[in-house]
N, C-alpha and C. Protein backbone atom coordinates (compact mmCIF):
# COMPACT_ATOMS: atom_id res chain seq x y z
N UNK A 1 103.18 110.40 125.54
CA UNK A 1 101.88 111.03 125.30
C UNK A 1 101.54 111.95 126.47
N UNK A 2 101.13 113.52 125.74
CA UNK A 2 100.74 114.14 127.21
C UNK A 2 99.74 113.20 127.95
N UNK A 3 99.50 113.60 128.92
CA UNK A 3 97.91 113.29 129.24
C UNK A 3 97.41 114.66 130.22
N UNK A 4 95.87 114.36 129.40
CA UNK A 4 94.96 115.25 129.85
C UNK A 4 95.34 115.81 131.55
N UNK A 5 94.61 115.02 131.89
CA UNK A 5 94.43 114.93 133.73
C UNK A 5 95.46 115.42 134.34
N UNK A 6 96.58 114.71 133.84
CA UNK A 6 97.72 115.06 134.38
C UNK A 6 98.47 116.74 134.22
N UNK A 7 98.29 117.21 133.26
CA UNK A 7 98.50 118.32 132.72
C UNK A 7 97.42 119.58 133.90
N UNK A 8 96.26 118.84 133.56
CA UNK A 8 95.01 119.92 134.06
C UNK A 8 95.34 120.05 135.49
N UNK A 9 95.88 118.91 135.86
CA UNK A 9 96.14 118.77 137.80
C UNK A 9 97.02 119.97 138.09
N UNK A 10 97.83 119.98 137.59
CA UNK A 10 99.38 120.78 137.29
C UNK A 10 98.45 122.48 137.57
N UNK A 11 97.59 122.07 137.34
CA UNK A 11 97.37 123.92 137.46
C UNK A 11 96.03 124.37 138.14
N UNK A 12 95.98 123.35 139.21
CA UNK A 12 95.00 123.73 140.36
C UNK A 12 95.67 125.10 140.76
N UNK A 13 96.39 125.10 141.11
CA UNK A 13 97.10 126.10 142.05
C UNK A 13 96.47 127.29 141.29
N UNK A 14 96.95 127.77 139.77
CA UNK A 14 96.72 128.91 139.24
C UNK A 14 94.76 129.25 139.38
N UNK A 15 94.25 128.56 139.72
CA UNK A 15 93.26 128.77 139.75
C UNK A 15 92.45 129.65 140.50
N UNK A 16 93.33 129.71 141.72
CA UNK A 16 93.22 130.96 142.88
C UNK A 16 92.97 131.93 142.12
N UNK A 17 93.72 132.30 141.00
CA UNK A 17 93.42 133.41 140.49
C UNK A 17 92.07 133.61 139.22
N UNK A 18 91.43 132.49 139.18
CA UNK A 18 90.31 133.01 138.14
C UNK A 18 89.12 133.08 139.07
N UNK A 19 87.71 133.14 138.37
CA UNK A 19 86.45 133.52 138.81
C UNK A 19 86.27 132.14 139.74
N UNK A 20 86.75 130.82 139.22
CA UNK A 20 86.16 129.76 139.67
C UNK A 20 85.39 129.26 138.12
N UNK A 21 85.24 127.90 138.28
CA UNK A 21 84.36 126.95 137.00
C UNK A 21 83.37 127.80 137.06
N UNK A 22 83.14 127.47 135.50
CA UNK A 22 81.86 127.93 134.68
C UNK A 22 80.76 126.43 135.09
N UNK A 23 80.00 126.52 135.61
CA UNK A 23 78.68 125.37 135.59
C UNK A 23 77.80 125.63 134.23
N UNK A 24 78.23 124.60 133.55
CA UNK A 24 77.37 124.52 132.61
C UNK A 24 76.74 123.08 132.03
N UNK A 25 75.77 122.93 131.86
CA UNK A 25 75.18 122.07 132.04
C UNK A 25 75.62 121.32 130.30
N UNK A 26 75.54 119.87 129.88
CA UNK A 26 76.03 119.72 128.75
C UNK A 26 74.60 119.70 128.03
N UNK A 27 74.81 119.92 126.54
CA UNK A 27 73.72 120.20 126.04
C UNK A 27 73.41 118.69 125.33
N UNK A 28 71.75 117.82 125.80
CA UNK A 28 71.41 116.85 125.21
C UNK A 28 71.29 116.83 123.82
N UNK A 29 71.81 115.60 123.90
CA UNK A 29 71.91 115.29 121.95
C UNK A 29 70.53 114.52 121.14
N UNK A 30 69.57 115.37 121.91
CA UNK A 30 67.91 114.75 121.54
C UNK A 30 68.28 114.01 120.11
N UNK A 31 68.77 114.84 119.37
CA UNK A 31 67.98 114.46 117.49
C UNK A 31 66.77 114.02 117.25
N UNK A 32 65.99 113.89 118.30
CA UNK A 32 64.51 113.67 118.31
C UNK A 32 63.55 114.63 117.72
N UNK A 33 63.61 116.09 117.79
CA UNK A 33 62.99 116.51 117.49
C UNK A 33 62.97 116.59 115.78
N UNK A 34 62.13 116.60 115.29
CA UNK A 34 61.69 116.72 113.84
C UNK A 34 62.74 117.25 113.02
N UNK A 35 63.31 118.63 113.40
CA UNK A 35 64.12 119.13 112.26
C UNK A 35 65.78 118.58 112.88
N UNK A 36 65.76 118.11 113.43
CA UNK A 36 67.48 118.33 114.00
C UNK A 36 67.71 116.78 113.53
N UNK A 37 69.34 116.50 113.70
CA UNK A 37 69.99 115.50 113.09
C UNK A 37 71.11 115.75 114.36
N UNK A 38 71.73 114.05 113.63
CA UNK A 38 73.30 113.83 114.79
C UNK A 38 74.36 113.01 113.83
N UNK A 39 75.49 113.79 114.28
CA UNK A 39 76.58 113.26 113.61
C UNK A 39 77.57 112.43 114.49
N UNK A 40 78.56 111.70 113.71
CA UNK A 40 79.76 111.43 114.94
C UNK A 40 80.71 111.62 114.41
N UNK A 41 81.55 112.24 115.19
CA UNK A 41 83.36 111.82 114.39
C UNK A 41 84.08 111.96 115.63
N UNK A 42 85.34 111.50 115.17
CA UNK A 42 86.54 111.63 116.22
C UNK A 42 87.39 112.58 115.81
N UNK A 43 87.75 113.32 116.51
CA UNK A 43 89.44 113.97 115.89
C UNK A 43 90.04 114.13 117.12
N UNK A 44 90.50 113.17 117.91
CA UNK A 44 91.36 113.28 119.05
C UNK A 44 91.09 113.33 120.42
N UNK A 45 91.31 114.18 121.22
CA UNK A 45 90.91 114.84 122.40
C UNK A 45 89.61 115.53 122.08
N UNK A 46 88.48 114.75 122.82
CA UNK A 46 86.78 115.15 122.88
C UNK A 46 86.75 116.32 123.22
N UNK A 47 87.44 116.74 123.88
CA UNK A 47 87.50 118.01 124.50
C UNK A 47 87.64 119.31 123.27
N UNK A 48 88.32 119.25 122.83
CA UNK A 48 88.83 120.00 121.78
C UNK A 48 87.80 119.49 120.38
N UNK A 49 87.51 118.50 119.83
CA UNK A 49 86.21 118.41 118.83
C UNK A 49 85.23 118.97 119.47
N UNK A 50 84.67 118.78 120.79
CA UNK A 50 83.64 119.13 120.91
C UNK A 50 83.53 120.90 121.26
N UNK A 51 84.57 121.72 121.50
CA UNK A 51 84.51 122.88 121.52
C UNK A 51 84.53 123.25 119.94
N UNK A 52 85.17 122.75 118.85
CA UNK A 52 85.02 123.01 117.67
C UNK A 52 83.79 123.13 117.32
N UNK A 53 83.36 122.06 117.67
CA UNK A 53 81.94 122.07 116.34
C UNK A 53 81.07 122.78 116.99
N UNK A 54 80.75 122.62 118.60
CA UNK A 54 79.69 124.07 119.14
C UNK A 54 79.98 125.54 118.66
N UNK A 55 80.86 125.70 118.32
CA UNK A 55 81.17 127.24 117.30
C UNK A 55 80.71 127.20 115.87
N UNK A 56 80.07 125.85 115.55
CA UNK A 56 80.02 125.94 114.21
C UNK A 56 78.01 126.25 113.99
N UNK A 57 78.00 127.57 113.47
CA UNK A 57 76.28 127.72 113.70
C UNK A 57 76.02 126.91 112.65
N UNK A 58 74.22 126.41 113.25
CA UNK A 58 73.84 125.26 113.13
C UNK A 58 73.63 124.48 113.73
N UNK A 59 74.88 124.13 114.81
CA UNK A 59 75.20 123.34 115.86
C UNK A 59 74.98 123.68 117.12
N UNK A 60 73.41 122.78 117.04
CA UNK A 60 72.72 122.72 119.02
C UNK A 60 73.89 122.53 119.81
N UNK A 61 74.40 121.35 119.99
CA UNK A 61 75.41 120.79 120.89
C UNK A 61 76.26 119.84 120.57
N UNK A 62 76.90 119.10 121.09
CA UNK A 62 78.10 118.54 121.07
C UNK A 62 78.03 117.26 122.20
N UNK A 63 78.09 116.15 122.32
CA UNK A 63 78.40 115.63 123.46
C UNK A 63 79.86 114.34 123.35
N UNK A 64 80.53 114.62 124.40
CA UNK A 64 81.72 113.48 124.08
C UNK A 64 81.35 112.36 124.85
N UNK A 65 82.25 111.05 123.74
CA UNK A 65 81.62 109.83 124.21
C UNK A 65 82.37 108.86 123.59
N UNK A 66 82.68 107.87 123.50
CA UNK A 66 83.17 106.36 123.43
C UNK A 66 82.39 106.02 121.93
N UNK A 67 83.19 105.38 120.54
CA UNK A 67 82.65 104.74 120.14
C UNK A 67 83.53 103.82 118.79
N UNK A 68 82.70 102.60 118.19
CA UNK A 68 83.79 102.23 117.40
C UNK A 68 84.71 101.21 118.03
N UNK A 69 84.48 100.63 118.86
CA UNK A 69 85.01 99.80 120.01
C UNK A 69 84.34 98.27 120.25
N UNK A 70 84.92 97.23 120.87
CA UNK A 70 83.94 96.24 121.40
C UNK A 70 83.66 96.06 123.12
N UNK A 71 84.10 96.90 123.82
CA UNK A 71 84.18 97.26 125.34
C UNK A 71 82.55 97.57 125.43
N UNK A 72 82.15 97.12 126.56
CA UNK A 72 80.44 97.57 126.67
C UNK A 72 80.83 98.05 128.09
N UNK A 73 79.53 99.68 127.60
CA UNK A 73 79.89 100.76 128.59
C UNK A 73 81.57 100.95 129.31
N UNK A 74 82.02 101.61 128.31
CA UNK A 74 83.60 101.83 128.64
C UNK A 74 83.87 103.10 129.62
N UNK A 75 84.71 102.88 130.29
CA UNK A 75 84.74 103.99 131.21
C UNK A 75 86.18 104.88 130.52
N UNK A 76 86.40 106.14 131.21
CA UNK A 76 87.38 106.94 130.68
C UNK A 76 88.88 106.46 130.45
N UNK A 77 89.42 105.84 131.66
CA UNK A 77 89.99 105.30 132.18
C UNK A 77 90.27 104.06 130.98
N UNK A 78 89.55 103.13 130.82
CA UNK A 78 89.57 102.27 130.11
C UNK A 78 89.84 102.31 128.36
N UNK A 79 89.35 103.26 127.96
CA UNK A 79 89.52 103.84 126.92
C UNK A 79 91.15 104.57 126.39
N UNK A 80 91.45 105.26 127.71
CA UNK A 80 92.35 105.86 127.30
C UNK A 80 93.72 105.40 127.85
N UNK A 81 93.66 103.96 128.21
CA UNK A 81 94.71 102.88 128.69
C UNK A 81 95.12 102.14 127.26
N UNK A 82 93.58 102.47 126.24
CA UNK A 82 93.78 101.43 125.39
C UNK A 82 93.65 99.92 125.30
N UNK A 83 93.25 98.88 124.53
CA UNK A 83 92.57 97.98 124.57
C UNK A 83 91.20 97.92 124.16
N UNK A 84 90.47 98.99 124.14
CA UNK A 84 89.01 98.44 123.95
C UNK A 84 88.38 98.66 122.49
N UNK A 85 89.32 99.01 122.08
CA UNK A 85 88.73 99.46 120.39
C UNK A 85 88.41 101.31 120.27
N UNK A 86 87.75 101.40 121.34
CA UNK A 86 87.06 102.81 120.69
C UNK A 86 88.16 103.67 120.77
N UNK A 87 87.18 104.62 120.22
CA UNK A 87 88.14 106.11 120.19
C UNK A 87 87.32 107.36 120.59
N UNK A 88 87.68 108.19 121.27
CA UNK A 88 87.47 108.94 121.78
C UNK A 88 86.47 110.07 120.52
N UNK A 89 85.18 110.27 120.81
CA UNK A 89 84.50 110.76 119.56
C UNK A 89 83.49 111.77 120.33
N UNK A 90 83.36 112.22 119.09
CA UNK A 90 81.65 113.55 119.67
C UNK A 90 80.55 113.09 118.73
N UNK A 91 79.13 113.00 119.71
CA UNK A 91 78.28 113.12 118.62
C UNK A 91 77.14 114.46 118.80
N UNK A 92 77.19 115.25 117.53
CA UNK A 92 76.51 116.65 117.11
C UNK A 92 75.70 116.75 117.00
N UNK A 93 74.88 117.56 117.52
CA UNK A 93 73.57 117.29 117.22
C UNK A 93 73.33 118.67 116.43
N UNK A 94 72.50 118.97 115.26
CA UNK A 94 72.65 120.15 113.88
C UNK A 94 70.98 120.23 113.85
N UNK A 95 70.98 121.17 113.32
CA UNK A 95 69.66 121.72 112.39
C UNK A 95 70.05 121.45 111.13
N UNK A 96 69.95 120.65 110.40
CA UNK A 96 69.78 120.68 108.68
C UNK A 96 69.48 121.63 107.75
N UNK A 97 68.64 122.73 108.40
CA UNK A 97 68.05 123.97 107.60
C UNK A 97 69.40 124.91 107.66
N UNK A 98 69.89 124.88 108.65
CA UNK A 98 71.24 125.95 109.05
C UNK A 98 72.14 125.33 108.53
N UNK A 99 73.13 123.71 108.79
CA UNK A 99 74.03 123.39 108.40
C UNK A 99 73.80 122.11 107.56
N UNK A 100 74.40 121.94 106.89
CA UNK A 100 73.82 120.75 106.43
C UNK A 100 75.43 119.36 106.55
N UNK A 101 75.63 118.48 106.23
CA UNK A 101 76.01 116.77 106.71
C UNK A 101 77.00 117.71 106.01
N UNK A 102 77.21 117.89 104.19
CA UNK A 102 78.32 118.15 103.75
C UNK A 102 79.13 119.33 104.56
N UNK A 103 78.86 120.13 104.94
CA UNK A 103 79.08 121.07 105.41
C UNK A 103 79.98 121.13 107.18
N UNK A 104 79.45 119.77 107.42
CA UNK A 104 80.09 119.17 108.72
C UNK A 104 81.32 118.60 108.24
N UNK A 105 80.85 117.84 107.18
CA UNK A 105 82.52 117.26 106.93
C UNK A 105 83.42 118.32 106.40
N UNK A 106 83.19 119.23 105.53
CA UNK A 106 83.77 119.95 105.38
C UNK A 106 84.79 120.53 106.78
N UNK A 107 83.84 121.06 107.77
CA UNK A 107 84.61 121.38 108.94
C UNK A 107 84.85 120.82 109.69
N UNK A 108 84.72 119.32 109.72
CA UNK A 108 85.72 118.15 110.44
C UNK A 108 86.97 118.17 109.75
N UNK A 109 87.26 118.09 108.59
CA UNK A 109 88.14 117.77 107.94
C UNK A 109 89.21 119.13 108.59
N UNK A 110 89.08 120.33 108.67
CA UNK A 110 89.63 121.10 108.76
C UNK A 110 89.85 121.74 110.48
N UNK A 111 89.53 121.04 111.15
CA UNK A 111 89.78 120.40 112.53
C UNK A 111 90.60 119.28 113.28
N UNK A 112 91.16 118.28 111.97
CA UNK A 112 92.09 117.23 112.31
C UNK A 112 92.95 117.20 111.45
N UNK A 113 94.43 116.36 111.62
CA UNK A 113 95.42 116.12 111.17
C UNK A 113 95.16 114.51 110.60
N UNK A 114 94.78 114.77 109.13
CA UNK A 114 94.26 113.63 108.42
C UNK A 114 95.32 112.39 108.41
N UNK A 115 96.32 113.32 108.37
CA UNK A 115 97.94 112.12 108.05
C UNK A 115 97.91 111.31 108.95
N UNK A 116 97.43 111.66 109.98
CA UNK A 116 98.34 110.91 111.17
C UNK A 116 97.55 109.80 111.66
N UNK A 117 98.14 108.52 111.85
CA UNK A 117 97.57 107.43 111.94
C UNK A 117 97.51 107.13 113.26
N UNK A 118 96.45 106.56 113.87
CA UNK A 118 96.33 106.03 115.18
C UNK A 118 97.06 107.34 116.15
N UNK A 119 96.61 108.64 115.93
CA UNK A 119 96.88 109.36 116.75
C UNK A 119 96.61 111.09 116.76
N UNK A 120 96.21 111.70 117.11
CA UNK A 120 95.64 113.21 116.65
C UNK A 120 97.00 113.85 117.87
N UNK A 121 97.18 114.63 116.86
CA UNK A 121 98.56 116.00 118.34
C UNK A 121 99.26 115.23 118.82
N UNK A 122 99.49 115.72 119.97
CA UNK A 122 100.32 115.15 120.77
C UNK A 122 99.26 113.32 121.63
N UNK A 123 98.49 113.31 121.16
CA UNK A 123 97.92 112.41 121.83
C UNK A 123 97.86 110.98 121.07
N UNK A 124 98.81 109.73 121.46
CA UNK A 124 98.99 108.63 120.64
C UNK A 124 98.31 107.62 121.44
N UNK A 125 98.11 106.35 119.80
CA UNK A 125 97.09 105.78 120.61
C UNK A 125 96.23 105.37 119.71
N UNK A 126 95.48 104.46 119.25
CA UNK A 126 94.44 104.35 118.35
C UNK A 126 93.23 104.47 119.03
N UNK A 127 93.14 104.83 120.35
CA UNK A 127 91.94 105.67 121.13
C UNK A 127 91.97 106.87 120.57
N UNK A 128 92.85 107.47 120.11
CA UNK A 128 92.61 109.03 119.41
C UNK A 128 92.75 108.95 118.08
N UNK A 129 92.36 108.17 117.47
CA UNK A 129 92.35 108.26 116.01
C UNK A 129 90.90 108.93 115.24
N UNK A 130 91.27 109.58 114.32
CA UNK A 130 90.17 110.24 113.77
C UNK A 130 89.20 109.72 113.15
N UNK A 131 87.92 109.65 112.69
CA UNK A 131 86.97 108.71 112.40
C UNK A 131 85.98 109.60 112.07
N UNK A 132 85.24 109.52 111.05
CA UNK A 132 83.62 109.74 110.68
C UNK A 132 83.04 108.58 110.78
N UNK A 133 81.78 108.88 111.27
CA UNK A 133 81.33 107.45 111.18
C UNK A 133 80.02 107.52 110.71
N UNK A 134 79.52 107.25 109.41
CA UNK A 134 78.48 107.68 109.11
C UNK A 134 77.09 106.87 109.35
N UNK A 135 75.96 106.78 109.08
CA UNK A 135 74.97 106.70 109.87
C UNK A 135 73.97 106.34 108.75
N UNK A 136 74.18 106.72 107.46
CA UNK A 136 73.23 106.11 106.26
C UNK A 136 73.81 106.01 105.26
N UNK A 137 73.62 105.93 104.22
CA UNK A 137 74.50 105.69 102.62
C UNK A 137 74.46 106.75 102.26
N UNK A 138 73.58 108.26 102.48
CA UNK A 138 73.87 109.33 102.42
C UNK A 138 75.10 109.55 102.65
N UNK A 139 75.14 109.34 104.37
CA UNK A 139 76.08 110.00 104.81
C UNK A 139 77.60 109.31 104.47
N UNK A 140 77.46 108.19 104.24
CA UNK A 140 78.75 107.26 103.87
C UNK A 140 79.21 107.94 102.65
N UNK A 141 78.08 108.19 101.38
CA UNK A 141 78.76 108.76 99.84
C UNK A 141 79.47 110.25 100.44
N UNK A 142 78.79 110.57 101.07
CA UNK A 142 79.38 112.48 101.44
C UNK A 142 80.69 112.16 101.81
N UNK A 143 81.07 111.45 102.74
CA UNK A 143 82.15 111.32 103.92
C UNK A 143 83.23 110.84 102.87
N UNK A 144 82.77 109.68 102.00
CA UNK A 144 83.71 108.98 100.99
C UNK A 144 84.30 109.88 99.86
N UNK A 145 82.97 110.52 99.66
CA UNK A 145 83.82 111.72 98.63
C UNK A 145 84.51 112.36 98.85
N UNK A 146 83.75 112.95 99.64
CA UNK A 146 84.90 114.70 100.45
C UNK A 146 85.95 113.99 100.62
N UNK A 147 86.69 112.95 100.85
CA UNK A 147 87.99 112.34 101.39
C UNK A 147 88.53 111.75 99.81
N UNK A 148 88.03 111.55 99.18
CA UNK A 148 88.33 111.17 97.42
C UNK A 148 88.84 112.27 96.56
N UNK A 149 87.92 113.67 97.22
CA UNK A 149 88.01 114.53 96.65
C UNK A 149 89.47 115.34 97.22
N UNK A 150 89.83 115.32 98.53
CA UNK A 150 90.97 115.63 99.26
C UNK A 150 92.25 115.40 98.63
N UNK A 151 92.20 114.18 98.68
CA UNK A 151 93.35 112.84 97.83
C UNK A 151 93.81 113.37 97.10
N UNK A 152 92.47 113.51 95.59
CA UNK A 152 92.82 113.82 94.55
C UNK A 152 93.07 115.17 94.04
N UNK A 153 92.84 116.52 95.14
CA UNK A 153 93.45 117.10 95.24
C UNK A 153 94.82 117.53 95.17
N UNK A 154 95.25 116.58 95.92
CA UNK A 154 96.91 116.51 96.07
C UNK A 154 97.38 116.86 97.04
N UNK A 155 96.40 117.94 98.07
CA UNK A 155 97.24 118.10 98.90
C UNK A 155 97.59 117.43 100.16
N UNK A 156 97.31 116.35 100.48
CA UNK A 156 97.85 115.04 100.79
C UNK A 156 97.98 113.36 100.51
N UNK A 157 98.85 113.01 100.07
CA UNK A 157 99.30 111.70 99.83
C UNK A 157 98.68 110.87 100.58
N UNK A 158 98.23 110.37 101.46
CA UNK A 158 97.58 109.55 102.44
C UNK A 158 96.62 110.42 103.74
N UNK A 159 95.62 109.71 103.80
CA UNK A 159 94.49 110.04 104.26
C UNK A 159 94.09 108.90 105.48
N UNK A 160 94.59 109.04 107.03
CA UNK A 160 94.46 107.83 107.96
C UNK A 160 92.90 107.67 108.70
N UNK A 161 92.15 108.97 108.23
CA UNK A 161 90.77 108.80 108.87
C UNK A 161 89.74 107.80 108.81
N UNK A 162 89.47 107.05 109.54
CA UNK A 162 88.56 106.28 109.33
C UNK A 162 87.28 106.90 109.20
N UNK A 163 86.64 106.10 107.86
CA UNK A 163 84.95 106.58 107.67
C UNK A 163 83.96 105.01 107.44
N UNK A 164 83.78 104.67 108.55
CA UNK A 164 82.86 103.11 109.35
C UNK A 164 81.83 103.63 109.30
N UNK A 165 80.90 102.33 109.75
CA UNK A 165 79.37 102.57 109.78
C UNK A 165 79.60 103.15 111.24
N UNK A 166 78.46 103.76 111.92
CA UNK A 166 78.63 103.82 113.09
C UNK A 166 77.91 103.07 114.10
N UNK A 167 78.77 102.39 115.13
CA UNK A 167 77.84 101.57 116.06
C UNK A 167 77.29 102.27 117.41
N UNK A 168 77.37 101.77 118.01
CA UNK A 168 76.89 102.66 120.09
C UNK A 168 77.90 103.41 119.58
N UNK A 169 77.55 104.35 120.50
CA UNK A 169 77.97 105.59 121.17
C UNK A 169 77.26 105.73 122.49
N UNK A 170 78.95 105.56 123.18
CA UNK A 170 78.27 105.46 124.66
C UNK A 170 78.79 106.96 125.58
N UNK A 171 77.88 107.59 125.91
CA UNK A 171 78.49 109.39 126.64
C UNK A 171 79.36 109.29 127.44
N UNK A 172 80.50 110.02 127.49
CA UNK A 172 81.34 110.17 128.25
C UNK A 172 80.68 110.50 129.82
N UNK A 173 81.64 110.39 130.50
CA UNK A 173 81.34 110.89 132.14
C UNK A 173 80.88 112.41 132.20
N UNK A 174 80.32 112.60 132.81
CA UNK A 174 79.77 113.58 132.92
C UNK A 174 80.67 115.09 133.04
N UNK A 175 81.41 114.58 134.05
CA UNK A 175 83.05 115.55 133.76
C UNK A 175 83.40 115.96 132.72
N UNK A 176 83.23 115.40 131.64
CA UNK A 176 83.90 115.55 130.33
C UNK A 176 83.17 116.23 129.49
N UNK A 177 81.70 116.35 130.15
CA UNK A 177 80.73 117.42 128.78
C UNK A 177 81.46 118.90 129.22
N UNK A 178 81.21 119.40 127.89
CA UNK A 178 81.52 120.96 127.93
C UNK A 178 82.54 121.16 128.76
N UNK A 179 83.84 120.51 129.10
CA UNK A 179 84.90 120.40 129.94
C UNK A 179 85.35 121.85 129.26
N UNK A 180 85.62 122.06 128.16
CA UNK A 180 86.54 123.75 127.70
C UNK A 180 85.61 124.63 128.63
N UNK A 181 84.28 124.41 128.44
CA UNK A 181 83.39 126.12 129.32
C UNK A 181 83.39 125.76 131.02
N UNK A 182 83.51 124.42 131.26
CA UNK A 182 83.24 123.88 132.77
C UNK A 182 84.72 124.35 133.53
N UNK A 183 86.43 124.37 132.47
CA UNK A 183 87.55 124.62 133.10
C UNK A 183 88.45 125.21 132.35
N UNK A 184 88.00 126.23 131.99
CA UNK A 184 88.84 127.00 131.00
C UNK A 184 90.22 127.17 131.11
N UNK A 185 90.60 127.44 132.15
CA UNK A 185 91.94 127.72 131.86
C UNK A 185 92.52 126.15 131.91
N UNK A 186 92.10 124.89 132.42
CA UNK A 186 93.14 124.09 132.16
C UNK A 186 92.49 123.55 130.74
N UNK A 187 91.82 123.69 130.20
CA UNK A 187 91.88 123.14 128.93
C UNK A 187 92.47 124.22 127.58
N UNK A 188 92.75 125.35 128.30
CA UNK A 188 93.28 126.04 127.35
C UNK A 188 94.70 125.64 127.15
N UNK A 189 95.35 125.42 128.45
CA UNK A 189 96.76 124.70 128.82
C UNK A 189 96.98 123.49 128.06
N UNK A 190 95.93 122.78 128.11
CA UNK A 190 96.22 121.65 127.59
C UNK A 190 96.18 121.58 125.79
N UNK A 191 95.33 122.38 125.18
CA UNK A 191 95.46 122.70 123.93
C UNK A 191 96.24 123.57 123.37
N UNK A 192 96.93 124.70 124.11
CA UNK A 192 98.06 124.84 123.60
C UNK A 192 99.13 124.15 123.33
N UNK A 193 99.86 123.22 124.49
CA UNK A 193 100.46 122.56 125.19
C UNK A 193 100.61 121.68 124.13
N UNK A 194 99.55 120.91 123.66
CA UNK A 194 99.21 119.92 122.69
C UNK A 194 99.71 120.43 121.15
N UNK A 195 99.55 121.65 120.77
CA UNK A 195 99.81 121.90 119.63
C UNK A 195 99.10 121.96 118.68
N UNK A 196 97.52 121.99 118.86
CA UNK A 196 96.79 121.36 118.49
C UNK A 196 96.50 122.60 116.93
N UNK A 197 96.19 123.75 117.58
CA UNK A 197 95.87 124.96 116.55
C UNK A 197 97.36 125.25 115.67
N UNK A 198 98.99 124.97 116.11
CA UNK A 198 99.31 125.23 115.66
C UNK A 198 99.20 124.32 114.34
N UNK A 199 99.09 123.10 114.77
CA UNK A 199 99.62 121.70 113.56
C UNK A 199 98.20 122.30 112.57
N UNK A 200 97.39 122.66 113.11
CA UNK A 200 95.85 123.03 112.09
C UNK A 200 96.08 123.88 111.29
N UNK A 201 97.46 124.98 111.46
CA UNK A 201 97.52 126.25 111.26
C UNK A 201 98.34 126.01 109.74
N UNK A 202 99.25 124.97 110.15
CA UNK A 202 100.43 124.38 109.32
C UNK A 202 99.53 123.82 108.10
N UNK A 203 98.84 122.51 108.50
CA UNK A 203 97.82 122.04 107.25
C UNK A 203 97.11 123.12 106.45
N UNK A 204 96.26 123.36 106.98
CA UNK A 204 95.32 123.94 106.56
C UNK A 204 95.06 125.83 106.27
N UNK A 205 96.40 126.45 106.63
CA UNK A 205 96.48 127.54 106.81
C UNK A 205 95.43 128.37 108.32
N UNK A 206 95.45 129.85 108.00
CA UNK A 206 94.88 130.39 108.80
C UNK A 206 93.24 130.16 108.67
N UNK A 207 92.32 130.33 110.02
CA UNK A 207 90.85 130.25 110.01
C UNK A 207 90.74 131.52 109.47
C-alpha cells in the first residue's frame, strides 16, 4: 500500500521551487444553519473525497474525519494501522436549494471504484473502504436505490460500498483539512501516483 506521508515526505525538497503552502483555513461543517444539510461518505483517501465534493456547487465544505468504527476519538495513525473499524470518510456540508441528497449520491458514486472491496486505488485496507452512510430513511431509500438502480443496470456485477446508518464522526487532525489547497503539489503526487483519476476514467468514462 502506498502511503500518504510517506510519498508527500519524498518531495519536501521540490518544494524550494513553489510559492510555499496555501493557508487555508478548513471550512466548518455547521449544518446548523436553517437551509444547509450534511452528508457522509467514504471513498478512500479523505484527501481526494474531500477535494471532490468542494468542486461540486452547492457544496459549502467538506471536512475529513474518522467514522463507522468502535475506537473512541481515533487518531490518524490509528486508523490507518487498522484495527479500529473506521474508515477514513468526509462529512459535506450542502445547501439543499442548490444540490440536493440524490444528486450527492449521484456524484459519490462517480468518484469511487464501487468493485473494490475493503479498499479504494492503490490504498488497501478496510480503513479505505467506501461507505455512504446515511442519516434518515430518506437518505437510506436514496442511497439503496441509486445502488439497486446501478446493479440493475448492468454495468457492474457486484457493488462493495457500504450504505450503514451513520454513527460519530470524529474530525480528522487538523493537518488533514483542505490538505489538496494547504499542499498542492504533494497531494497532486500522491493522486496521480495512486491512480486514482485514471481507474475513474476507466469506470466511468471521461468528466
Amino acid at each position: 500500500m502506498i502511503r500518504r506521508l510517506a510519498i508527500a515526505a519524498a518531495l519536501i525538497a521540490l518544494e524550494i521551487f513553489s510559492f510555499g503552502t496555501v493557508a487555508v483555513a478548513a471550512d466548518a461543517p455547521s449544518g446548523k444553519a436553517a437551509n444547509l444539510a450534511t452528508a457522509i461518505f467514504a471513498g478512500g483517501c479523505f484527501w481526494c473525497t474531500e477535494s471532490d465534493f468542494e468542486k461540486l456547487p452547492g457544496v459549502t465544505g467538506a471536512e475529513s474525519g474518522y467514522t463507522a468504527g468502535k475506537t473512541v476519538n481515533p487518531t490518524y495513525e490509528q486508523v490507518s494501522a487498522g484495527g479500529t473499524g473506521h474508515t477514513e470518510a468526509v462529512r459535506v456540508t450542502y445547501d439543499p436549494s442548490k444540490v440536493s441528497y440524490t444528486q450527492l449520491i449521484e456524484y459519490f458514486w462517480h468518484n469511487v471504484d464501487p468493485t473494490a472491496k475493503d479498499r479504494q486505488f492503490c490504498d488497501n485496507g478496510n480503513q479505505y473502504r467506501s461507505g455512504i452512510y446515511w442519516q434518515n430513511e430518506s437518505e437510506r431509500k436514496i442511497a439503496e436505490g441509486s445502488r439497486d438502480a446501478l446493479l440493475a443496470s448492468g454495468k457492474f456485477k457486484e457493488i462493495h460500498t457500504e450504505i450503514i446508518a451513520a454513527s460519530k464522526f470524529y474530525p480528522a487532525e487538523e493537518y488533514h483539512q483542505d490538505y489538496y489547497k494547504k499542499n498542492p503539489i504533494r497531494y497532486n503526487y500522491y493522486r496521480h501516483g495512486c491512480g486514482r483519476d485514471a481507474r475513474l476514467e476507466a469506470l466511468w468514462g471521461k468528466k
